[in-house]
C-alpha atoms as a PDB file:
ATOM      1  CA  UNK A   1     -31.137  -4.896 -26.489  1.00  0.00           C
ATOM      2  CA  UNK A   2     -29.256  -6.550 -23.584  1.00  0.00           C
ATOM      3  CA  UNK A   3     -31.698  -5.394 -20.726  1.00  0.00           C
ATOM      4  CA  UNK A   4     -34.275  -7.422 -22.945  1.00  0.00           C
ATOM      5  CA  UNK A   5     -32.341 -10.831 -22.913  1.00  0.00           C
ATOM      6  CA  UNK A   6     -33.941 -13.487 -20.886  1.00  0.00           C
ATOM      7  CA  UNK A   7     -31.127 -16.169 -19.754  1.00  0.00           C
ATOM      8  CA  UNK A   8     -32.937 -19.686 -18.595  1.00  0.00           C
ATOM      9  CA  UNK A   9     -32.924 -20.754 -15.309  1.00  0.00           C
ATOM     10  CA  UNK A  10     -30.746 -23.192 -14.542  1.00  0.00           C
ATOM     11  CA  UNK A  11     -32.200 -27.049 -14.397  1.00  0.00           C
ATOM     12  CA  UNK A  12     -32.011 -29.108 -11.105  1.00  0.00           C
ATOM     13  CA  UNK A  13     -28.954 -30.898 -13.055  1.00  0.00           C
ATOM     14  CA  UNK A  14     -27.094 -27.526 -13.550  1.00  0.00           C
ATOM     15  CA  UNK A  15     -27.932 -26.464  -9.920  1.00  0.00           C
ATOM     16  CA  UNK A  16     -26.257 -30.014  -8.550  1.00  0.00           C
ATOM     17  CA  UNK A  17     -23.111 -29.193 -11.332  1.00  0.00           C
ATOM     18  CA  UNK A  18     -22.662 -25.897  -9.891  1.00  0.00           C
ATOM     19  CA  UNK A  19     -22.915 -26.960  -6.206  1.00  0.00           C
ATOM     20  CA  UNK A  20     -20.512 -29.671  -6.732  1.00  0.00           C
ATOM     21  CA  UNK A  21     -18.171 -27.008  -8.482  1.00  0.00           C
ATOM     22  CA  UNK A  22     -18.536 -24.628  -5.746  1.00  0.00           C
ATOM     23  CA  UNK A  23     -18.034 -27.246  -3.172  1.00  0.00           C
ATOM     24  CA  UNK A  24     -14.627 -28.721  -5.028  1.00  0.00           C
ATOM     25  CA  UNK A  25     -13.402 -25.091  -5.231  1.00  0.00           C
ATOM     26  CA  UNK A  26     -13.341 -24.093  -1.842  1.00  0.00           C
ATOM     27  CA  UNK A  27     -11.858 -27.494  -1.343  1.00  0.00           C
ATOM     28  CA  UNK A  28      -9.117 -26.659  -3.507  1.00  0.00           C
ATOM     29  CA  UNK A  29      -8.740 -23.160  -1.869  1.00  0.00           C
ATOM     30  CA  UNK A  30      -8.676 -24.659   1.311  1.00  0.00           C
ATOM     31  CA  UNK A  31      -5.588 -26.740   0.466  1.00  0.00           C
ATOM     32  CA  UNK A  32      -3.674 -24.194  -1.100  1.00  0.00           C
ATOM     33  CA  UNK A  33      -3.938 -21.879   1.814  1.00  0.00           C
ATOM     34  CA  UNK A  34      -2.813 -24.779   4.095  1.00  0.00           C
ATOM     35  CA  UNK A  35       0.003 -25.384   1.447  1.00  0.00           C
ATOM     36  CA  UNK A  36       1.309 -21.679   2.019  1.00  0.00           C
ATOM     37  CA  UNK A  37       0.754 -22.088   5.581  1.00  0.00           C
ATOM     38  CA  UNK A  38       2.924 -25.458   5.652  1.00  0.00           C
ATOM     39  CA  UNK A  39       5.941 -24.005   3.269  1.00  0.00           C
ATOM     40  CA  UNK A  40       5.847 -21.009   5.508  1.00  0.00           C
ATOM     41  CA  UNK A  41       5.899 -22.825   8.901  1.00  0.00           C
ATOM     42  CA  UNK A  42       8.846 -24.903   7.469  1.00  0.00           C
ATOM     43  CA  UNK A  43      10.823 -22.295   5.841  1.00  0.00           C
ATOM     44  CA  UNK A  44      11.286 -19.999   9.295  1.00  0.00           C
ATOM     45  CA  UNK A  45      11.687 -20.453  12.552  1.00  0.00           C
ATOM     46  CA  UNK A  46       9.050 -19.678  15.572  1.00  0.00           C
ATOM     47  CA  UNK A  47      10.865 -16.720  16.413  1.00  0.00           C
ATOM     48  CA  UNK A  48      10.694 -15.548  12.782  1.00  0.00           C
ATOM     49  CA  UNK A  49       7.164 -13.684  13.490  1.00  0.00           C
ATOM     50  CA  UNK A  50       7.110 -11.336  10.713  1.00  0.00           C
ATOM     51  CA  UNK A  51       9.506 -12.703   8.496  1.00  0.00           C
ATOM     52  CA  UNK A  52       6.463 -15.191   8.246  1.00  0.00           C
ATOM     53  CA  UNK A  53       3.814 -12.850   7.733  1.00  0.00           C
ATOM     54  CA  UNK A  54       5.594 -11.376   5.215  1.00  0.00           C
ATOM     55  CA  UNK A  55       6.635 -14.939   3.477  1.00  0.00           C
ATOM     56  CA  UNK A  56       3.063 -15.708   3.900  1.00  0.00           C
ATOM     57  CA  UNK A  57       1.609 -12.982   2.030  1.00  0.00           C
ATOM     58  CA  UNK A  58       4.215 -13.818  -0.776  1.00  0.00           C
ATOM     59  CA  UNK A  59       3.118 -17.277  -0.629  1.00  0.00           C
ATOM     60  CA  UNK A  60      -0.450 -17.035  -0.755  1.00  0.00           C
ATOM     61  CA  UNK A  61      -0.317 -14.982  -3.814  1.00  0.00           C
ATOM     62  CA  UNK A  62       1.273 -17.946  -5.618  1.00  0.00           C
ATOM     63  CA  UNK A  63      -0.809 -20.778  -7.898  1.00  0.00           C
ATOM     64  CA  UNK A  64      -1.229 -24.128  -6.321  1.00  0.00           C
ATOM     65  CA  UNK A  65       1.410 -25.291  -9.358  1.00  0.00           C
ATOM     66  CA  UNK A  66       3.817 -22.903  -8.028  1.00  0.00           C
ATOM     67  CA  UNK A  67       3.298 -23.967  -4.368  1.00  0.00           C
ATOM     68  CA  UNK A  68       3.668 -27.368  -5.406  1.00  0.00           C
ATOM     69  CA  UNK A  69       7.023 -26.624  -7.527  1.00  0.00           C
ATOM     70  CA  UNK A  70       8.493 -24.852  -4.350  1.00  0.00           C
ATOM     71  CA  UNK A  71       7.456 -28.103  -2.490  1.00  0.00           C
ATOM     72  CA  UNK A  72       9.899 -29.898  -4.746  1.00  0.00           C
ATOM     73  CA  UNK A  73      12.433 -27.728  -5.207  1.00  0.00           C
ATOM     74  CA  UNK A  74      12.889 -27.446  -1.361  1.00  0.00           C
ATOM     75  CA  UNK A  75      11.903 -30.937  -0.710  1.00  0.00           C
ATOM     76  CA  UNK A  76       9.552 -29.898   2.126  1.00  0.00           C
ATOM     77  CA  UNK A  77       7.248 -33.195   1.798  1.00  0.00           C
ATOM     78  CA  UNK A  78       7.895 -36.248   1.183  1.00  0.00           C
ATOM     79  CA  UNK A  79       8.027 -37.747  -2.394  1.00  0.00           C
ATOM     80  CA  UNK A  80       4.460 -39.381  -1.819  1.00  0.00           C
ATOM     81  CA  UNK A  81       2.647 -36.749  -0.679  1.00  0.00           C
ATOM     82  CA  UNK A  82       4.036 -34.312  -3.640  1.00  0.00           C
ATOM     83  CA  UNK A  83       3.238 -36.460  -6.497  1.00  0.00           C
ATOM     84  CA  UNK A  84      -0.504 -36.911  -4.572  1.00  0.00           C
ATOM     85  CA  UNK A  85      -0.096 -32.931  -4.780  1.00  0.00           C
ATOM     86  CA  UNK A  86       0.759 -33.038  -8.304  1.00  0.00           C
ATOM     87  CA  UNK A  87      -2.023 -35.450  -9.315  1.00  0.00           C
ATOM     88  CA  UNK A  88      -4.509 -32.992  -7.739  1.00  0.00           C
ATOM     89  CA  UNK A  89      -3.407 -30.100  -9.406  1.00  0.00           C
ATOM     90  CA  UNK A  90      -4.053 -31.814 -12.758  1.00  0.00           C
ATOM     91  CA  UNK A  91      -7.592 -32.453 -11.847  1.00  0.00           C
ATOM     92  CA  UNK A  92      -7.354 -29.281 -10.585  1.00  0.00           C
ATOM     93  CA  UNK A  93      -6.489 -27.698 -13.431  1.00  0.00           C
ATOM     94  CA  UNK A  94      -9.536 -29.558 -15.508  1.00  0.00           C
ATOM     95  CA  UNK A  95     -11.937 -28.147 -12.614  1.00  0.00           C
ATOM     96  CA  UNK A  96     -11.452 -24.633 -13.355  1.00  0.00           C
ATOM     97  CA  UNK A  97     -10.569 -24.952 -17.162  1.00  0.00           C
ATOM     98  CA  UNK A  98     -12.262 -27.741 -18.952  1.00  0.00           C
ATOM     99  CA  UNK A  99     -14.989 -29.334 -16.772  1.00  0.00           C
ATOM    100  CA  UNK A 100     -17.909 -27.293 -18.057  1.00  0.00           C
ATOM    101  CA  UNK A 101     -16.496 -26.452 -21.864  1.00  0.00           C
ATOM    102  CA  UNK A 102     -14.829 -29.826 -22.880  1.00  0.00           C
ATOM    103  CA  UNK A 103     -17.512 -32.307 -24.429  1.00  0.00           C
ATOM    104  CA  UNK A 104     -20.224 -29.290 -24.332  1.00  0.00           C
ATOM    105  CA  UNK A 105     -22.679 -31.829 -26.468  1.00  0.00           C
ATOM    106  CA  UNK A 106     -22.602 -34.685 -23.979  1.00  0.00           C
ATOM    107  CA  UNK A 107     -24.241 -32.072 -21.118  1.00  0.00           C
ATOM    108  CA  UNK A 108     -27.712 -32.878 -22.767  1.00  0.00           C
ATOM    109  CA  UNK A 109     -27.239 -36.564 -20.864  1.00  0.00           C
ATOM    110  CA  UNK A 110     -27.779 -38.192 -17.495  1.00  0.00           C
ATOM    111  CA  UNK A 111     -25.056 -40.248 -17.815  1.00  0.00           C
ATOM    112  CA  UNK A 112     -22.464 -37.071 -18.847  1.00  0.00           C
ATOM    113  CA  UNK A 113     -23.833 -35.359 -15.630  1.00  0.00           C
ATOM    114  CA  UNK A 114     -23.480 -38.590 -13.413  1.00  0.00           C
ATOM    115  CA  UNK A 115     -19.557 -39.055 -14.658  1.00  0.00           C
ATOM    116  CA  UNK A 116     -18.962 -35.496 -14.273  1.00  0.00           C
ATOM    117  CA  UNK A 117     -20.585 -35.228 -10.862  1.00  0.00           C
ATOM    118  CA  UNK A 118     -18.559 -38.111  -9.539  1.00  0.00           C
ATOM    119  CA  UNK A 119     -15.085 -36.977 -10.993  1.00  0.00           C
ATOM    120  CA  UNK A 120     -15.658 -33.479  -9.200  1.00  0.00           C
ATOM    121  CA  UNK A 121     -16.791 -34.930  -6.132  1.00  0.00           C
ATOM    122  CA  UNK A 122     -13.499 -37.496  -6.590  1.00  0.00           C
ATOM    123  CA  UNK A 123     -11.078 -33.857  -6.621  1.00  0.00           C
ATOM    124  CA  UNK A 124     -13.260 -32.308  -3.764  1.00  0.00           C
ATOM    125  CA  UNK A 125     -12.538 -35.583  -1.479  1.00  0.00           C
ATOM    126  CA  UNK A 126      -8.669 -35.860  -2.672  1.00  0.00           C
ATOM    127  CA  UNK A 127      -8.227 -32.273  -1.457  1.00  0.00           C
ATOM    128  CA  UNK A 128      -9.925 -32.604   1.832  1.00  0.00           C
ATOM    129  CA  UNK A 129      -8.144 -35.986   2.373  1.00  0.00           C
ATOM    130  CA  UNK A 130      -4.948 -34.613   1.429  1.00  0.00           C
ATOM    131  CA  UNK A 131      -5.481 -31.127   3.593  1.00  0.00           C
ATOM    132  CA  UNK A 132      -5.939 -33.591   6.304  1.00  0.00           C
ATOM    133  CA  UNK A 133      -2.144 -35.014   5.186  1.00  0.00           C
ATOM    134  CA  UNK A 134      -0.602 -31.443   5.069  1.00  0.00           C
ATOM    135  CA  UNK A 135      -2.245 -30.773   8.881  1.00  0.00           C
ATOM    136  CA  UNK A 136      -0.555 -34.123   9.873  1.00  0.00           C
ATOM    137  CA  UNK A 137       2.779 -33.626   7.910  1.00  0.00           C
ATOM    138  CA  UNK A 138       3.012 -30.104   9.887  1.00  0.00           C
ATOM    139  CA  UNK A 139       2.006 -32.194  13.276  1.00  0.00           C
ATOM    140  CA  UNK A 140       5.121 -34.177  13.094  1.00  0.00           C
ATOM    141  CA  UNK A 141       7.092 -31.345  11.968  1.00  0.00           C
ATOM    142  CA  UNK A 142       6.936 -29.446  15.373  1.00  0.00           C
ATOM    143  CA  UNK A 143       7.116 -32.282  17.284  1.00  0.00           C
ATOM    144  CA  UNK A 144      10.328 -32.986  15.824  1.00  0.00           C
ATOM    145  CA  UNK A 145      10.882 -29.543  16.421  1.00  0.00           C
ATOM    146  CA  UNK A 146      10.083 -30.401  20.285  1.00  0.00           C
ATOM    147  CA  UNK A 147       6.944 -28.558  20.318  1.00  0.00           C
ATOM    148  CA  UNK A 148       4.037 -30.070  22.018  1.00  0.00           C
ATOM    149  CA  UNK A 149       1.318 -30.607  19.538  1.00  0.00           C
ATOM    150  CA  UNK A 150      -1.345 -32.941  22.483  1.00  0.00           C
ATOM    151  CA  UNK A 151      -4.115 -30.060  22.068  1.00  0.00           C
ATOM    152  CA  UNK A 152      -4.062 -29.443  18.255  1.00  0.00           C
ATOM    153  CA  UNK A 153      -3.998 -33.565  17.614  1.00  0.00           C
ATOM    154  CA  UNK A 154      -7.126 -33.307  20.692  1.00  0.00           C
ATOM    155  CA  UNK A 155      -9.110 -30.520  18.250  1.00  0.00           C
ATOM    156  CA  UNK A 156      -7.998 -32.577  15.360  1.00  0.00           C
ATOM    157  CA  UNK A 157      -9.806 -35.555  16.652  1.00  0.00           C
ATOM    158  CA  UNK A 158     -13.075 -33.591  17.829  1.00  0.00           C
ATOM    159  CA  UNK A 159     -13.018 -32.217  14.234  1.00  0.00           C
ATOM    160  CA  UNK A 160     -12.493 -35.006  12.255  1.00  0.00           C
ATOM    161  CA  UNK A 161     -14.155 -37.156  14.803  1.00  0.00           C
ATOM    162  CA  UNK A 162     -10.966 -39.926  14.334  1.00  0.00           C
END
């Protein structure tokens, strides 16, 4: 009986939906694996080698909500930039649990698509924006730290084009 089951192809709507979700996802995963990279970096010293691997293995198992509670715990942002984390991870949150199940009646509308495209597009920009934050955060970390940071702010700029 299953092998017989013919599933619909997905409309040019659904297609947009899931490239947005796709897109907002690796965002997301982006930003968590430059929030392990950050706590680790800032929790050990350069000479530290695999004490940091191994931290970082630990780390990247975690949830972004458990990344971000570490954050706080060990105050290793600043109180801006973890409630901008904490915002995120709500939206987050509503990316991978609700954004395709909660108001399942209102998909049949343009206007349902159009506000759910835009808040999913909103959570894939707040994560790249605040990716960029994290990279900048760690920039003035090890310069404080007296290390020399001129050709990773140079790739920066050829990357971001800034």
């Amino acid at each position: 009986m299953i092998e017989n089951i013919k599933f619909k192809e997905a409309s040019k709507r659904e297609i947009t939906l899931y490239t947005l979700l796709g897109e907002s996802l690796c965002a997301v995963q982006i930003l968590e694996d430059a929030l392990s990279h950050s706590i680790v970096l800032k929790k050990t010293e350069p000479d530290q080698r695999k004490e940091a691997d191994d931290l970082l293995k630990k780390q990247q198992k975690y949830t972004l909500g458990m990344a971000i509670n570490i954050i706080k715990k060990e105050s290793l942002f600043s109180k801006p930039l973890e409630l901008e984390l904490s915002k995120l991870l709500t939206e987050r949150n509503w990316l991978i649990h609700k954004s395709t199940t909660e108001n399942k009646d209102d998909l049949k509308s343009d206007s349902y698509f159009e506000k759910l495209y835009e808040r999913i597009k909103a959570t894939t920009i707040k994560a790249h924006k605040l990716q960029v934050s994290i990279e900048l955060d760690l920039i003035e970390y090890s310069e404080k730290k007296g290390i020399d940071m001129t050709k990773v702010k140079n790739e920066m700029k050829k990357y971001y084009g800034a």
